[in-house]
Every structure is written in structure tokens, then in C-alpha cells.
N, C-alpha and C. Protein backbone atom coordinates (compact mmCIF):
# COMPACT_ATOMS: atom_id res chain seq x y z
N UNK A 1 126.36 91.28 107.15
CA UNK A 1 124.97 91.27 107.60
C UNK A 1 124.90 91.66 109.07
N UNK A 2 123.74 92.53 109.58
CA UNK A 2 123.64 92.98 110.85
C UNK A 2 123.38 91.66 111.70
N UNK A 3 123.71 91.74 112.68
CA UNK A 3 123.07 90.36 113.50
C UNK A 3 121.39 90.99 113.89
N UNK A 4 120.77 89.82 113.81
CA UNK A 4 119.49 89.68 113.73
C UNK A 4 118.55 89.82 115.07
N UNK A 5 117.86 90.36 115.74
CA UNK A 5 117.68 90.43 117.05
C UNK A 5 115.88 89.66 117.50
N UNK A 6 115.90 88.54 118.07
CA UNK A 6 114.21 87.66 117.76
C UNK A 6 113.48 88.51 118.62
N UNK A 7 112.75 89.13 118.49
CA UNK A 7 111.69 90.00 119.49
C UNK A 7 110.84 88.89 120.61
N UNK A 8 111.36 89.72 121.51
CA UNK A 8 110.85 88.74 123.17
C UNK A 8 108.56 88.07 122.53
N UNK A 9 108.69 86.98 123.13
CA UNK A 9 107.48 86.58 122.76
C UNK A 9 106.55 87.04 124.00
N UNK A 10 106.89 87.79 125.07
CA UNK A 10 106.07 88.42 125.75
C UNK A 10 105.62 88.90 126.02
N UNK A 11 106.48 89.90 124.76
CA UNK A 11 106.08 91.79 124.72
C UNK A 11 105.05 91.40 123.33
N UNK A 12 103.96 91.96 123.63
CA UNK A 12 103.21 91.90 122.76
C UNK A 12 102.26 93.44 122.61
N UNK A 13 102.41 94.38 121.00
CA UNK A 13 101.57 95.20 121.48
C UNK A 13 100.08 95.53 121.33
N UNK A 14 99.43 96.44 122.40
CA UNK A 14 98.00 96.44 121.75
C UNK A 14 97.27 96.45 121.04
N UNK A 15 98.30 97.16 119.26
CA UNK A 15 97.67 97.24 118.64
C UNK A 15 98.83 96.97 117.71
N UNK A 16 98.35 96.33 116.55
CA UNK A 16 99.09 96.19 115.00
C UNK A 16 98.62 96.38 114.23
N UNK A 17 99.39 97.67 112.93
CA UNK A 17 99.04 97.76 111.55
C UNK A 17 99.90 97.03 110.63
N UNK A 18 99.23 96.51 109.83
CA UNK A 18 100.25 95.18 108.76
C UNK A 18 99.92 95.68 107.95
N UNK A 19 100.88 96.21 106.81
CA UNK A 19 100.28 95.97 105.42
C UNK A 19 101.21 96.19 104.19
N UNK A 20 101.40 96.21 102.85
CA UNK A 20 102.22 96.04 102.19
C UNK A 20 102.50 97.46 101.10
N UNK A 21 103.96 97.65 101.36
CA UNK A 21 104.34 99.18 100.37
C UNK A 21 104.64 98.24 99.22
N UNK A 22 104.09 98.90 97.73
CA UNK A 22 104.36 98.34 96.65
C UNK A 22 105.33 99.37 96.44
N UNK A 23 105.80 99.62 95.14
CA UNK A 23 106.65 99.71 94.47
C UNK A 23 106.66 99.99 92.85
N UNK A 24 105.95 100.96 92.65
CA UNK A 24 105.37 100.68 91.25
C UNK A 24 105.77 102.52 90.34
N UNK A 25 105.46 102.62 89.13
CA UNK A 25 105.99 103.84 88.32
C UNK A 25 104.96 103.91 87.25
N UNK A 26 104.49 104.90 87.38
CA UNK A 26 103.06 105.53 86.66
C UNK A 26 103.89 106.00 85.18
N UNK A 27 102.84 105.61 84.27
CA UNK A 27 103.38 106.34 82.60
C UNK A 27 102.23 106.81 82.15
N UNK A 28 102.34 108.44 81.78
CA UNK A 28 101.45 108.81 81.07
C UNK A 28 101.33 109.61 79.81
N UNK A 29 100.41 108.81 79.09
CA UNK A 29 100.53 108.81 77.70
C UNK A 29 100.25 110.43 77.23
N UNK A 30 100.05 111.16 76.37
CA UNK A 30 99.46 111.65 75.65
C UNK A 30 98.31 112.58 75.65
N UNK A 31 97.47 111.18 75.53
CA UNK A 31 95.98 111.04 75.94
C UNK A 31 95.41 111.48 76.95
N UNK A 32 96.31 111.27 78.83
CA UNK A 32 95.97 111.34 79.60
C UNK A 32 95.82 110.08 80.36
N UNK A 33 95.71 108.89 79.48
CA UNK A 33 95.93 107.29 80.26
C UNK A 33 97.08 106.88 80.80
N UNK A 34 96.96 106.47 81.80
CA UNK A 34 98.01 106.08 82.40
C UNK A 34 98.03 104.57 82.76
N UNK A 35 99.13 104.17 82.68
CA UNK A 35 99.88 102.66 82.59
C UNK A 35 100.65 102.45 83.94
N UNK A 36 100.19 101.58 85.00
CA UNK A 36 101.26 101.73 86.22
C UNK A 36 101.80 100.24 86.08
N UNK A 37 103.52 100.38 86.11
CA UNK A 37 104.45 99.16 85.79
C UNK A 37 104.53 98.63 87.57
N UNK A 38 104.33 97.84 88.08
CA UNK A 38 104.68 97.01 89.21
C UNK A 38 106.32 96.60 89.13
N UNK A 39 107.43 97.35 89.78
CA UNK A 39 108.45 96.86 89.97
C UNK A 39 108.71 95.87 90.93
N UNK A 40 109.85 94.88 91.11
CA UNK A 40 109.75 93.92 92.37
C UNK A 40 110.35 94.81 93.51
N UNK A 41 110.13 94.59 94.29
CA UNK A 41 110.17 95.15 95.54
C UNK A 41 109.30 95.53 96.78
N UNK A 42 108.35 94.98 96.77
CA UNK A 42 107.68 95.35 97.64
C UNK A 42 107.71 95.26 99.22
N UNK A 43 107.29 95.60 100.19
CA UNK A 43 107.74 95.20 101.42
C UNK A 43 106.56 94.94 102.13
N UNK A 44 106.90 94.31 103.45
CA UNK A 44 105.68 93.82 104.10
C UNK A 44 105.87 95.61 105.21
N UNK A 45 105.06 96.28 105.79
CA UNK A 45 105.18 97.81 106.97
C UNK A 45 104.14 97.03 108.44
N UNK A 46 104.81 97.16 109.19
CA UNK A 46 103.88 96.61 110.63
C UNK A 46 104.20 98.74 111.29
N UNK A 47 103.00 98.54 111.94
CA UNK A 47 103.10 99.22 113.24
C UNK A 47 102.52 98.79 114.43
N UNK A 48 103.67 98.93 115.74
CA UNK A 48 103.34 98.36 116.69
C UNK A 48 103.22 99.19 117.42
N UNK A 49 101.49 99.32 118.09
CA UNK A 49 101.51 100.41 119.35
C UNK A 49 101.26 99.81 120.90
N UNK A 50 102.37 100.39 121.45
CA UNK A 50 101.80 100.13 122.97
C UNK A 50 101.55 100.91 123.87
N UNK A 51 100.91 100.58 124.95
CA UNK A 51 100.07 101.53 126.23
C UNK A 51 99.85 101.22 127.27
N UNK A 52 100.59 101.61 128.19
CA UNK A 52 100.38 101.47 129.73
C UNK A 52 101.58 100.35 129.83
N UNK A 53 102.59 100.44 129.19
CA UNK A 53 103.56 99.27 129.64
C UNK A 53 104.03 99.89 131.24
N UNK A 54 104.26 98.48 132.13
CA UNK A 54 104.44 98.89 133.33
C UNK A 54 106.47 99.05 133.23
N UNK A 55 106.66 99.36 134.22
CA UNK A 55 107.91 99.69 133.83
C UNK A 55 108.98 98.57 133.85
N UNK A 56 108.95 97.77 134.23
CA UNK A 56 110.05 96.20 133.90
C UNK A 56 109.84 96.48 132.34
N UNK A 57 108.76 96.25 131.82
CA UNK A 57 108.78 95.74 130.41
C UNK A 57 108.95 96.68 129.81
N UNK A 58 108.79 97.95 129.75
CA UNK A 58 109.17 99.42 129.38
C UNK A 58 110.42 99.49 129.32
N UNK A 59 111.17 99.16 130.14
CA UNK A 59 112.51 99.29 130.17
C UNK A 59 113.22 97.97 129.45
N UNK A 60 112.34 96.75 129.07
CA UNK A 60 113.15 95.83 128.28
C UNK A 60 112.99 96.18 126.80
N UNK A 61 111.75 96.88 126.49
CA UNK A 61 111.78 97.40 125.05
C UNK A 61 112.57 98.44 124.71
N UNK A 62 112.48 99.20 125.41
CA UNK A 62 113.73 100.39 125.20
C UNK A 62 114.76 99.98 125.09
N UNK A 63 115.12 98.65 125.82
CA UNK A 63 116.55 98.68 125.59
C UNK A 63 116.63 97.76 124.23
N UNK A 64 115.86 97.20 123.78
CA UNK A 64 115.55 96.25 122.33
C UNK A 64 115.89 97.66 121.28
N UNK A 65 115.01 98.89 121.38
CA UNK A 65 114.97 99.88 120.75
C UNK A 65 116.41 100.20 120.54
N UNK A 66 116.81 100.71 121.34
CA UNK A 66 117.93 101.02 121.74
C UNK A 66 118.88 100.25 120.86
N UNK A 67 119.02 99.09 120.92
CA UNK A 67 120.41 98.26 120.68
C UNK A 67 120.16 98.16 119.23
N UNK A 68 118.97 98.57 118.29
CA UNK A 68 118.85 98.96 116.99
C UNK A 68 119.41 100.12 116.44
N UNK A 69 119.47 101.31 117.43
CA UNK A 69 120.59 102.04 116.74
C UNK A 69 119.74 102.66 115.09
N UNK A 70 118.32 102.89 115.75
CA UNK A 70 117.59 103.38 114.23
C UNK A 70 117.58 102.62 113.48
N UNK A 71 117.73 103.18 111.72
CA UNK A 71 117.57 102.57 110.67
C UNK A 71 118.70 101.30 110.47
N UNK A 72 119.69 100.98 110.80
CA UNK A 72 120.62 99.95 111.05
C UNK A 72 120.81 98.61 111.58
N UNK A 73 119.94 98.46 112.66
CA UNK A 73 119.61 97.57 113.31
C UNK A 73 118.49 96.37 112.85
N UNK A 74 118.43 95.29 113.11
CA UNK A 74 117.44 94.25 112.26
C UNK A 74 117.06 93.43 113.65
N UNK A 75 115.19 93.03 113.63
CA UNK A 75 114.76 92.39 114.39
C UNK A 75 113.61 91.82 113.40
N UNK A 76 113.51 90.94 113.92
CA UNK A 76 112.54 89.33 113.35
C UNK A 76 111.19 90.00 114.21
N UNK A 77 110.07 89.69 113.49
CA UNK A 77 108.88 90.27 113.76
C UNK A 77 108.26 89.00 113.50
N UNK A 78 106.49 88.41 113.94
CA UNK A 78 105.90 88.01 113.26
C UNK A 78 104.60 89.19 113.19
N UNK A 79 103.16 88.42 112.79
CA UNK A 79 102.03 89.42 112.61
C UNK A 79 101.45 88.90 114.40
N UNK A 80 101.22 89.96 115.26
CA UNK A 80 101.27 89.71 116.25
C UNK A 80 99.90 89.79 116.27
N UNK A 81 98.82 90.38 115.56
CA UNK A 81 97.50 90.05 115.91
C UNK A 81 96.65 88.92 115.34
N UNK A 82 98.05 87.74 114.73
CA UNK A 82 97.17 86.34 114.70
C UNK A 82 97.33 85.44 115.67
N UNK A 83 97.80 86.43 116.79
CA UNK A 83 98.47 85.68 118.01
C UNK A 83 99.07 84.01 118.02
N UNK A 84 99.60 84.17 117.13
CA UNK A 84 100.65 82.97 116.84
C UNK A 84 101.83 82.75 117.98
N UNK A 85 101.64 83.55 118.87
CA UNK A 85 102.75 82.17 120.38
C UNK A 85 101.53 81.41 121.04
N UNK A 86 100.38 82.15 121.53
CA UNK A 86 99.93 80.59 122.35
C UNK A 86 98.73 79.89 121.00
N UNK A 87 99.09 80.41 119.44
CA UNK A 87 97.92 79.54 118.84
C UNK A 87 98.52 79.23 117.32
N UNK A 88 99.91 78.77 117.48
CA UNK A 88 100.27 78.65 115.90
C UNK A 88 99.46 78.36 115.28
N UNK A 89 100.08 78.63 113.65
CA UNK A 89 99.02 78.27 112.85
C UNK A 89 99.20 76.47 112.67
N UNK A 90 98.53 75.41 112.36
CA UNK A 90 98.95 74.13 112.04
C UNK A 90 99.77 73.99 111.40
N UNK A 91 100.70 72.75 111.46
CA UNK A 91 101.52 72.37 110.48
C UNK A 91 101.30 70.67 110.18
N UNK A 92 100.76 70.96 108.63
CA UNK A 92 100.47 69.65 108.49
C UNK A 92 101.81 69.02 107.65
N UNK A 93 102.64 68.12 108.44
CA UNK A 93 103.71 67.59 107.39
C UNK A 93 104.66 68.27 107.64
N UNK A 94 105.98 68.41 106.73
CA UNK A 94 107.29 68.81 107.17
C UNK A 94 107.84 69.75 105.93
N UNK A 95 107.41 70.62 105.64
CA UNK A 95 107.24 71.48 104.26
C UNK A 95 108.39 71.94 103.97
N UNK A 96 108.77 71.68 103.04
CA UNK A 96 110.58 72.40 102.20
C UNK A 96 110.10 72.66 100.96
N UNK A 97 110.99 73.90 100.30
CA UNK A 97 110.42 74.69 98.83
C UNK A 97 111.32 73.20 97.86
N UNK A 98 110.77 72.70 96.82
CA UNK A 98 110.43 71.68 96.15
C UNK A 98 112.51 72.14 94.96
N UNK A 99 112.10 73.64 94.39
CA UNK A 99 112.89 73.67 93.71
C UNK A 99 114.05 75.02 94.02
N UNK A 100 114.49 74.60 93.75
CA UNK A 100 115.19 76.50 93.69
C UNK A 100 114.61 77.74 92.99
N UNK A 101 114.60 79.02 94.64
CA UNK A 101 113.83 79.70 94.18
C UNK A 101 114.29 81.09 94.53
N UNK A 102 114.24 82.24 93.33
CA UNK A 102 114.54 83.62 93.57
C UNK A 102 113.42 84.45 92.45
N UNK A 103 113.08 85.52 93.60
CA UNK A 103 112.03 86.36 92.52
C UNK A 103 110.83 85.74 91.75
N UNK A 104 110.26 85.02 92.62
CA UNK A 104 109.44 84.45 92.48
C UNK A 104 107.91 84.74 93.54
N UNK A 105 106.53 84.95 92.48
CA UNK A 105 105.82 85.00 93.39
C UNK A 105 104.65 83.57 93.36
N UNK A 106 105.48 82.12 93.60
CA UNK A 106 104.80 81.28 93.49
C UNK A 106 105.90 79.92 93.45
N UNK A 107 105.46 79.09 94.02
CA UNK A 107 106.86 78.36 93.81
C UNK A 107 106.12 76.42 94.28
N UNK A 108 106.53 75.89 93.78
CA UNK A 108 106.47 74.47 94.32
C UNK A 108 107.03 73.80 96.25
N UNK A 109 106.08 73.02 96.51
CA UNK A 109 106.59 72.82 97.98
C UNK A 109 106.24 71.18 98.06
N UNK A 110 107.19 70.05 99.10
CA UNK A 110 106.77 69.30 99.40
C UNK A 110 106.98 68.71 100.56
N UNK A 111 106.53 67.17 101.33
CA UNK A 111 106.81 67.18 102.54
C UNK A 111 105.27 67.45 103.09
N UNK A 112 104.28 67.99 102.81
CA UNK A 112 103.27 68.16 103.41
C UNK A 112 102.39 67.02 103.61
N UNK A 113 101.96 66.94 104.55
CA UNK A 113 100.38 65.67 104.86
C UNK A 113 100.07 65.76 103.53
N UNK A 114 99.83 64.39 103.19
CA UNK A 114 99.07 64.15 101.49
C UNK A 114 97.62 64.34 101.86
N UNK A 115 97.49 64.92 100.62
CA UNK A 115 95.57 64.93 99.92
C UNK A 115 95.52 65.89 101.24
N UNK A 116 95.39 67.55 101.39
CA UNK A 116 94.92 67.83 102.61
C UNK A 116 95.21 69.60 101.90
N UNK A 117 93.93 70.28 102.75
CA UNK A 117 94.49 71.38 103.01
C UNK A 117 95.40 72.10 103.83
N UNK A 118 96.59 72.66 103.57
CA UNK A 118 97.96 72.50 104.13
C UNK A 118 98.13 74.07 104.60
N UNK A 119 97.31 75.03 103.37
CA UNK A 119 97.58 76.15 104.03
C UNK A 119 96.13 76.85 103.38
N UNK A 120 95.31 78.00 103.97
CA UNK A 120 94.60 78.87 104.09
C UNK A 120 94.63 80.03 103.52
N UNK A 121 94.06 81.14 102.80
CA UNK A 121 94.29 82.06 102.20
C UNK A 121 94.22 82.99 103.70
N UNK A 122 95.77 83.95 103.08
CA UNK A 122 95.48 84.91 104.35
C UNK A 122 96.07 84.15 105.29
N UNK A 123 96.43 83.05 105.60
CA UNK A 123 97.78 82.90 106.15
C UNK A 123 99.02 83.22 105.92
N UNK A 124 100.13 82.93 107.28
CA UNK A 124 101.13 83.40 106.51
C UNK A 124 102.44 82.16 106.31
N UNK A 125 103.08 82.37 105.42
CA UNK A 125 104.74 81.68 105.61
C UNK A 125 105.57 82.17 105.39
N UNK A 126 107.04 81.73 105.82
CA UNK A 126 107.97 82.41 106.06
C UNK A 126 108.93 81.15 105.02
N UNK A 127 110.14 82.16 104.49
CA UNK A 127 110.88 81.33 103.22
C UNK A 127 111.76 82.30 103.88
N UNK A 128 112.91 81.40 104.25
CA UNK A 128 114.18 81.81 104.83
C UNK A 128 113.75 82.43 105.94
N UNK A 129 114.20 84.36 105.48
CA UNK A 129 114.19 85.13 106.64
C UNK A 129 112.59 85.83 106.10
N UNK A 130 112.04 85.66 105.21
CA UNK A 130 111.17 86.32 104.50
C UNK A 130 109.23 86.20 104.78
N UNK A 131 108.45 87.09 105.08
CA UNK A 131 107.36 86.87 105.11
C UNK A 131 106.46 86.77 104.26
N UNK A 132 105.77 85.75 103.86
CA UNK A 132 105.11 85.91 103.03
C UNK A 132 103.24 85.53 103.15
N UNK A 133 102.29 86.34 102.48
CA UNK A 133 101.29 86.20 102.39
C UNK A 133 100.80 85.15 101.60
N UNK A 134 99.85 84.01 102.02
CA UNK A 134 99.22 82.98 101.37
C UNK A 134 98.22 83.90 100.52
N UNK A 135 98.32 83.62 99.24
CA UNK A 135 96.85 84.09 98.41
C UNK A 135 96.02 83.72 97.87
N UNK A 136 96.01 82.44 98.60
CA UNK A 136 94.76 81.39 98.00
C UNK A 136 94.83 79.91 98.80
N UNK A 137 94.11 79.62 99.03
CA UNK A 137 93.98 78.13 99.37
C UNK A 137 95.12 76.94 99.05
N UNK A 138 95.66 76.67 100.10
CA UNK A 138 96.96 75.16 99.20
C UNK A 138 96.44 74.00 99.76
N UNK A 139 96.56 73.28 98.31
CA UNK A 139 96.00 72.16 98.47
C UNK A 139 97.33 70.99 98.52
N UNK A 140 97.82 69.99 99.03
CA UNK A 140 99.00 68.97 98.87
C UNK A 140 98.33 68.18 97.95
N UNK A 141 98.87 67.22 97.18
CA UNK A 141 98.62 66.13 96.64
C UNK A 141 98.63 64.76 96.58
N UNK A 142 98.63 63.65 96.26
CA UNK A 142 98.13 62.03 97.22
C UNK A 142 99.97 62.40 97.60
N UNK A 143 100.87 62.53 97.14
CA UNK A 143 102.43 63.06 97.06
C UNK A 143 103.26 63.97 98.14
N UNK A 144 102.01 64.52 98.69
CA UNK A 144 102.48 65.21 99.36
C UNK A 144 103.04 67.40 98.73
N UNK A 145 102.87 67.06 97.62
CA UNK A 145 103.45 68.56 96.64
C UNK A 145 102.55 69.39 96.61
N UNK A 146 102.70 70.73 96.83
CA UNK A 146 101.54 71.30 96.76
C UNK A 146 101.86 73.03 95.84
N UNK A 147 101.49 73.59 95.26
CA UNK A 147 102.14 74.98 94.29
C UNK A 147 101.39 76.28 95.96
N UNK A 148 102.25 77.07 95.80
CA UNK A 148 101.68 77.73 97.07
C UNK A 148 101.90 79.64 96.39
N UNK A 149 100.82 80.08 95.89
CA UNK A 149 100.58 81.71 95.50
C UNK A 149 100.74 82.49 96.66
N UNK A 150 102.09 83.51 97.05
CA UNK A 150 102.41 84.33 97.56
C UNK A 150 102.79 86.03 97.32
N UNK A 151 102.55 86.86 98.51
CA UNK A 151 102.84 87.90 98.07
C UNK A 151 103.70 88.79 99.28
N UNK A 152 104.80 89.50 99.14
CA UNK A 152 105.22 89.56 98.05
C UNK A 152 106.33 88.58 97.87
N UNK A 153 106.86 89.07 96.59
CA UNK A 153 107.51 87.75 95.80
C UNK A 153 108.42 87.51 97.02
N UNK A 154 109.21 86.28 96.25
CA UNK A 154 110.56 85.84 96.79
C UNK A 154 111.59 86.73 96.70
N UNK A 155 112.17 87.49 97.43
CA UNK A 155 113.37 88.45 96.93
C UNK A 155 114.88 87.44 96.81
N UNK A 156 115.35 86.75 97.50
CA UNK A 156 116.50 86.40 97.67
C UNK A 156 116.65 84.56 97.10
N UNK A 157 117.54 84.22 96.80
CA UNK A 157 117.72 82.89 96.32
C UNK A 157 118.04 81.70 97.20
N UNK A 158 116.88 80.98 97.11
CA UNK A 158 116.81 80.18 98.06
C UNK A 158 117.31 78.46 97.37
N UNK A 159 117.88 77.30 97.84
CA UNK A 159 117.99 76.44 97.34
C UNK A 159 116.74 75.60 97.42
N UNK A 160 116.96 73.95 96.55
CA UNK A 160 115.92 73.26 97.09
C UNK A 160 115.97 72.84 98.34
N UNK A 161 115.01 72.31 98.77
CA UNK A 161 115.06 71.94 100.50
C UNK A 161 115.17 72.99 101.53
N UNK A 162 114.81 74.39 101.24
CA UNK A 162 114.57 75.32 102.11
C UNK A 162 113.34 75.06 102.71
N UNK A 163 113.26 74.88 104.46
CA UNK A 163 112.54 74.48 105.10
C UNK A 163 111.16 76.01 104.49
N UNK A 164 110.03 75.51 105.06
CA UNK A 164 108.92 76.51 104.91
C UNK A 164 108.39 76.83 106.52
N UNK A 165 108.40 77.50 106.82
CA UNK A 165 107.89 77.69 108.37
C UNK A 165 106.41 77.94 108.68
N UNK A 166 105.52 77.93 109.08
CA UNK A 166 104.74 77.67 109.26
C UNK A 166 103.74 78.16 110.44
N UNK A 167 104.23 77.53 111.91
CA UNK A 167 103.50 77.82 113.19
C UNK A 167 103.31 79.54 113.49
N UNK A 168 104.89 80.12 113.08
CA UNK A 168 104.75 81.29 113.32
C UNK A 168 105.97 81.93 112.65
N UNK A 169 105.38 82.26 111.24
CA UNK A 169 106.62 82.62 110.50
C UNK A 169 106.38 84.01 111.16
N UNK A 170 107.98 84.53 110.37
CA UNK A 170 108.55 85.89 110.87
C UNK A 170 109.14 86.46 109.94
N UNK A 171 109.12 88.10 109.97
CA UNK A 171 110.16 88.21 108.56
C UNK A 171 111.52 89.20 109.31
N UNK A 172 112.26 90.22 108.49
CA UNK A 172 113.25 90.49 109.25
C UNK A 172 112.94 91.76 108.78
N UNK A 173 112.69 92.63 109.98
CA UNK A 173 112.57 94.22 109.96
C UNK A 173 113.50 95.30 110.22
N UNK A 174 113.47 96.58 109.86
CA UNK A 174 113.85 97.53 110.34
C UNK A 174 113.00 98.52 110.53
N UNK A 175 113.77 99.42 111.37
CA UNK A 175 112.91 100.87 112.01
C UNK A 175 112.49 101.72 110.50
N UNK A 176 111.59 102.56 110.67
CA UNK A 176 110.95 102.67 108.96
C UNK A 176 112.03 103.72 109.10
N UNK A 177 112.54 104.65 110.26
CA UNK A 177 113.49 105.84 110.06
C UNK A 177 114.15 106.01 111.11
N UNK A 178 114.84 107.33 111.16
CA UNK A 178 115.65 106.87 112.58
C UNK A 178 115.31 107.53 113.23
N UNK A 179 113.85 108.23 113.71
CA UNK A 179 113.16 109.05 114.59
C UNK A 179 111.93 107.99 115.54
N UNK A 180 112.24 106.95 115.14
CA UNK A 180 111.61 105.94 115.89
C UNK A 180 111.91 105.81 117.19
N UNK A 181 110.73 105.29 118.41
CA UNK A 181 111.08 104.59 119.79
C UNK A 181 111.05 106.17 120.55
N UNK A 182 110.59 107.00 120.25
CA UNK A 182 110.10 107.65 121.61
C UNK A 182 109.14 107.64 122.42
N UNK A 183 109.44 107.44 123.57
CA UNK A 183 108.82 106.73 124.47
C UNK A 183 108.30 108.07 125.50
N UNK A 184 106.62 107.73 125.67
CA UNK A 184 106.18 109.03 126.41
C UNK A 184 105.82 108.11 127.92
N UNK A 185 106.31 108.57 128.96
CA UNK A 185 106.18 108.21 129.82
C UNK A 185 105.18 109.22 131.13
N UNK A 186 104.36 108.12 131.82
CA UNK A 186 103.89 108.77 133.07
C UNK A 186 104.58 108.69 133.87
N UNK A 187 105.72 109.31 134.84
CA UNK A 187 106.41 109.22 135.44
C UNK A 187 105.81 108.53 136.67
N UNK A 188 106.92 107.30 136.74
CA UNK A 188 106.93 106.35 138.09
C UNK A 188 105.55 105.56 137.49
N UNK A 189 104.96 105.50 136.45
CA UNK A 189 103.77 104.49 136.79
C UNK A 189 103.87 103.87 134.98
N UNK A 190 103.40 104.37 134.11
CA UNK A 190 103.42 103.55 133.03
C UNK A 190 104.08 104.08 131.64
N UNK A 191 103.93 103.56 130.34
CA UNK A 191 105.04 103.97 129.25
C UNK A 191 104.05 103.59 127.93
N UNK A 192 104.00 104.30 127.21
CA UNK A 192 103.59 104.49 125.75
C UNK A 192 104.12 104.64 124.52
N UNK A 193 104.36 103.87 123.70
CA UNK A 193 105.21 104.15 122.24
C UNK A 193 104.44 103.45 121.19
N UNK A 194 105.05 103.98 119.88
CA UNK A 194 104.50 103.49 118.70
C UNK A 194 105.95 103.15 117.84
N UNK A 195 106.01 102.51 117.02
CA UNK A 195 106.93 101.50 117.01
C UNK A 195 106.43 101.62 115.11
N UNK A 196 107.58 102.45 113.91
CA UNK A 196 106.77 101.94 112.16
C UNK A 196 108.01 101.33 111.82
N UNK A 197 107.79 99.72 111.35
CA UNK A 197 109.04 99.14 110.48
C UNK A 197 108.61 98.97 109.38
N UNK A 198 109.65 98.49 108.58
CA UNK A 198 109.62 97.62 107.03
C UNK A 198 110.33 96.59 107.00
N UNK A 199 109.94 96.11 106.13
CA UNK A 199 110.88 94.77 105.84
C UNK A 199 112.03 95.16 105.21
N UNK A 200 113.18 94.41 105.91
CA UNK A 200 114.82 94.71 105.54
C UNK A 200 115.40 93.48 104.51
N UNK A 201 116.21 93.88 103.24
CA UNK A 201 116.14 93.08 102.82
C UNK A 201 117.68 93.11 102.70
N UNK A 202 118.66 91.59 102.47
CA UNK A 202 119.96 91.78 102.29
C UNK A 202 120.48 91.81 100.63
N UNK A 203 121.72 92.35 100.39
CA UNK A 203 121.99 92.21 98.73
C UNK A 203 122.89 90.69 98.85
């Protein structure tokens, strides 16, 4: 496994696109109808653009860029326009996945504040190294257990008692190709780049 690189919580860019590549294979009949099969795999794609970086911080992203080495390299992302460093999301309770879990898009959790809403649709959590989208409202129970609908699935096998993260989950990215991180610069004054990953996944 590549070593993992946590992206500085200071560099933040102006703008983020989030959104999810499916994975799917069209069949067509005959007729002309077509049947599309959903394979697992899907990934979470961010793009991060920045503008007018002054040059200290210009030169600490480049060198972040840099030490990725393109498509090869792995850095921990979260969704940076829920500005989750100065406003995590809550954490009610101490949340771990309930059972053992792989390939799964839904799974049991406990440890949470009883009787409470614990998580929000359109929030996010993180399972292991993995990001995942809340898709509905979670509710805990007088117990503390709560069933939590995510997307996309679980790729990797997790045991019971895998912590659930919460304040500011993250997932683990790579560069979408290896023509990434060119950096247009105003010479001597400021720095501009756009930045496309995916989610990296291990076998």
C-alpha cells in the first residue's frame, strides 16, 4: 500500500466539485429497450480549484503535488465545501459498525446517543479509509443502534467495532491522471491550479 498523505487543513480551495462516477453496462434488447446493470464500483470525483494562492502556500501545494508522483500517489481528502475544520459535523455518542461489513450499501451501527437523530441526509461518514454519503435520516434507538443507508457501497471488509467517523470524515484519493497539478503562475505575485481526483481503492 502507498503511504497515505493527510492534506494540510489550511490549504483550502475556492472552489469544489463533488460528485459520484457510477459504474454501470447498458443491454440492448431487440426491441430497442435497454436494461442498465449497476456494477459495484463506484467512486466518490472531487475537483479542487484554486486562485490567487500567494506564494508560501503555492509552493507547499506543489510540493504535496509533487510528492504524488501522478496517478500513484494517495492523499486523504474531505468535502471541503462543508467546511468541516472550523465546523464539524456533530457527534452524538461513540459510533462503531455493529457487524462485519464488505460490499455493502447499508449496514448496522452502535454506540450512538440513544433515542436521537445521529446523522442527517446528505451528510457524510467515513468507514475505515472510505467516504461515504448519508441517504436518509439516522435515527439511534432507546439502545443506542441505529441502520445507516449509504452511498457508495462499502468496498473493502471491515470487522465489527470499526470506529465510524464523523466530525470530518475523509476518503483516500488519487490524481484522476497523470497530467494533473499544473500550476499557472503570475510571476513574483500569485498561483492558480485545478486539482481532478477519484477515490483510490486497495485490493
Amino acid at each position: 500500500m502507498a503511504d497515505v498523505i493527510d492534506w494540510p487543513t489550511d490549504i483550502i480551495p475556492n472552489e469544489m466539485s463533488i460528485g459520484l462516477e457510477g459504474l454501470t453496462r447498458d443491454f440492448e434488447s431487440m426491441s430497442g429497450s435497454t436494461q442498465t446493470l449497476a456494477i459495484p464500483g463506484a467512486k466518490v470525483t472531487a475537483q479542487l480549484t484554486f486562485r490567487n494562492l500567494p506564494a508560501p502556500v503555492a509552493k507547499r501545494l506543489k510540493a504535496l503535488v509533487f510528492s504524488l508522483e501522478g496517478t500513484s500517489g494517495r492523499v486523504r481528502i474531505w468535502d471541503f465545501s462543508s467546511q468541516l475544520v472550523g465546523n464539524p459535523q456533530p457527534v452524538l455518542g461513540h459510533p462503531v459498525v455493529t457487524e462485519a461489513i464488505s460490499m455493502k450499501k447499508q449496514f448496522t451501527s452502535r454506540g450512538w446517543t440513544p433515542s436521537r437523530r445521529v446523522l442527517s441526509l446528505g451528510d457524510w461518514v467515513q468507514v475505515g479509509d472510505e467516504l461515504k454519503m448519508v441517504l436518509a435520516d439516522v435515527y439511534s434507538d432507546a439502545a443506542g443502534t441505529a441502520l445507516v443507508r449509504i452511498s457508495p457501497m462499502v468496498r473493502q471488509n471491515y470487522p465489527s467495532g470499526t470506529p465510524l467517523v464523523v466530525a470530518r470524515p475523509c476518503g483516500v484519493f488519487k490524481l484522476q491522471d497523470n497530467k494533473q497539478g499544473v500550476f499557472h503562475h503570475s510571476p513574483g505575485v500569485f498561483t492558480d491550479v485545478t486539482l481532478s481526483l477519484i477515490e483510490a481503492f486497495y485490493p
